[in-house]
C-alpha atoms as a PDB file:
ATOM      1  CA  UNK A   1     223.930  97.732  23.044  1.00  0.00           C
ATOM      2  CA  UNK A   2     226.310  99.768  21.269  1.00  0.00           C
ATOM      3  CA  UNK A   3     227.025  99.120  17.933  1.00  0.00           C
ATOM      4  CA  UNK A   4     230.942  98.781  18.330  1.00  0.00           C
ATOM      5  CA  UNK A   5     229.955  95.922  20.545  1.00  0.00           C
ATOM      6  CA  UNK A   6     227.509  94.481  18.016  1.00  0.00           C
ATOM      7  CA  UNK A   7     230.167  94.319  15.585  1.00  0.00           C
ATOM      8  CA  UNK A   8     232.795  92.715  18.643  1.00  0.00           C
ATOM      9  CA  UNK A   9     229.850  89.853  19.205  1.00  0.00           C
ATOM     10  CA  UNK A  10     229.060  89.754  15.398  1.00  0.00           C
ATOM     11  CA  UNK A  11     232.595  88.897  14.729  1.00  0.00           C
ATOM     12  CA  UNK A  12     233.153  86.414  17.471  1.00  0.00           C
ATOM     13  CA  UNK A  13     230.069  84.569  16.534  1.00  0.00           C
ATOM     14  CA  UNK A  14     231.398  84.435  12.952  1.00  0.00           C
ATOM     15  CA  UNK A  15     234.349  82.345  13.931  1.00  0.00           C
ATOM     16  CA  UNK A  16     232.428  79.671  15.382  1.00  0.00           C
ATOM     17  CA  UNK A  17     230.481  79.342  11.510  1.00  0.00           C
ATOM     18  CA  UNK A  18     232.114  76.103   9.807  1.00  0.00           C
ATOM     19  CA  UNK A  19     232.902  77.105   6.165  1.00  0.00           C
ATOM     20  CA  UNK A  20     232.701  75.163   3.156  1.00  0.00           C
ATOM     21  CA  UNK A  21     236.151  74.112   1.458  1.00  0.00           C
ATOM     22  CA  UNK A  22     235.827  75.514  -1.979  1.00  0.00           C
ATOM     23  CA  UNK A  23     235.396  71.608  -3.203  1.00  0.00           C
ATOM     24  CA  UNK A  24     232.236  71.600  -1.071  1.00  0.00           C
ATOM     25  CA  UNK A  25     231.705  75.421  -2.911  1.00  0.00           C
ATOM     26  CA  UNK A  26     231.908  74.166  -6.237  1.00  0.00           C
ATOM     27  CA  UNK A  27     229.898  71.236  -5.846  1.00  0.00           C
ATOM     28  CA  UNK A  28     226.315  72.906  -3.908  1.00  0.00           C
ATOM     29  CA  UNK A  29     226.857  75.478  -6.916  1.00  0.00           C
ATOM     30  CA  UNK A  30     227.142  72.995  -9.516  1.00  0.00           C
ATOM     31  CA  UNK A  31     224.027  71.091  -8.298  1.00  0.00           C
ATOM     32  CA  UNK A  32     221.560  74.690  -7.788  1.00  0.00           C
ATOM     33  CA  UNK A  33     222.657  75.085 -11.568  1.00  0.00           C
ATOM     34  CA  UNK A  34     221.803  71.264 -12.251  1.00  0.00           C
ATOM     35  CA  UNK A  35     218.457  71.307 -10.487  1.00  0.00           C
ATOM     36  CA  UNK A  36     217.532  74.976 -11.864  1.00  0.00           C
ATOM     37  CA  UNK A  37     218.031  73.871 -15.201  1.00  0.00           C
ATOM     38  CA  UNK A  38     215.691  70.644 -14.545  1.00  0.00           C
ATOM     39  CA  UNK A  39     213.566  72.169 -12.944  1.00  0.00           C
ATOM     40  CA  UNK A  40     213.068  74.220 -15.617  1.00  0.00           C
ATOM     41  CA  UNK A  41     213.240  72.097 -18.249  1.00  0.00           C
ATOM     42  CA  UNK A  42     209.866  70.367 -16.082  1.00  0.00           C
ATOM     43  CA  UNK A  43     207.945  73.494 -16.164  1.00  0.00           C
ATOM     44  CA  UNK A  44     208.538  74.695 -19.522  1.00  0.00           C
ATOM     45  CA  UNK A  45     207.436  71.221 -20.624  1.00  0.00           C
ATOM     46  CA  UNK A  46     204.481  70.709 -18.484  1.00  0.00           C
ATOM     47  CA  UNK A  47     203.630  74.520 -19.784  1.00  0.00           C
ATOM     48  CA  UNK A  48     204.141  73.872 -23.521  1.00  0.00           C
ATOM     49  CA  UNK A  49     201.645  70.626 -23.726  1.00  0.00           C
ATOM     50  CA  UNK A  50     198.879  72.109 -20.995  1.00  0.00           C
ATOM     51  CA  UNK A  51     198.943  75.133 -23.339  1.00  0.00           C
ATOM     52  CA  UNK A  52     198.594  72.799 -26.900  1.00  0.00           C
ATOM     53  CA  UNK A  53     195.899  70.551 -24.854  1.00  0.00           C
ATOM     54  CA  UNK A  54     193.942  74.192 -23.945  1.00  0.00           C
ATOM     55  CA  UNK A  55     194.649  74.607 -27.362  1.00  0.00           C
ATOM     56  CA  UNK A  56     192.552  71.980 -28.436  1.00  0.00           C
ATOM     57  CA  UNK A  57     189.264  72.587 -26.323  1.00  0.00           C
ATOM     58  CA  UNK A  58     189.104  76.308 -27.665  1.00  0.00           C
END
């Protein structure tokens, strides 16, 4: 396979992808940002009071 034809299939494959709408866009991004920040919000938590009860036993 030759690589012009590569990018021929690439291309025709790419116009069967369905694309998000920029609404759908802005919303997935808003909610990685959302969860990230929970997320770590969680593990900094979970790592402050495991490391002031390790505290305690040493």
């Amino acid at each position: 396979m030759g690589l012009v034809e590569y990018l021929r299939e690439t291309r025709g494959e790419l116009k069967h992808v369905s694309w998000p709408t920029k609404k759908q866009t802005t919303a997935f991004t808003i909610l990685v940002i959302v969860v990230s920040l929970v997320t770590a919000l969680f593990l900094g938590l979970f790592d402050f009071f495991f490391t002031k009860g390790l505290g305690l036993f040493i």
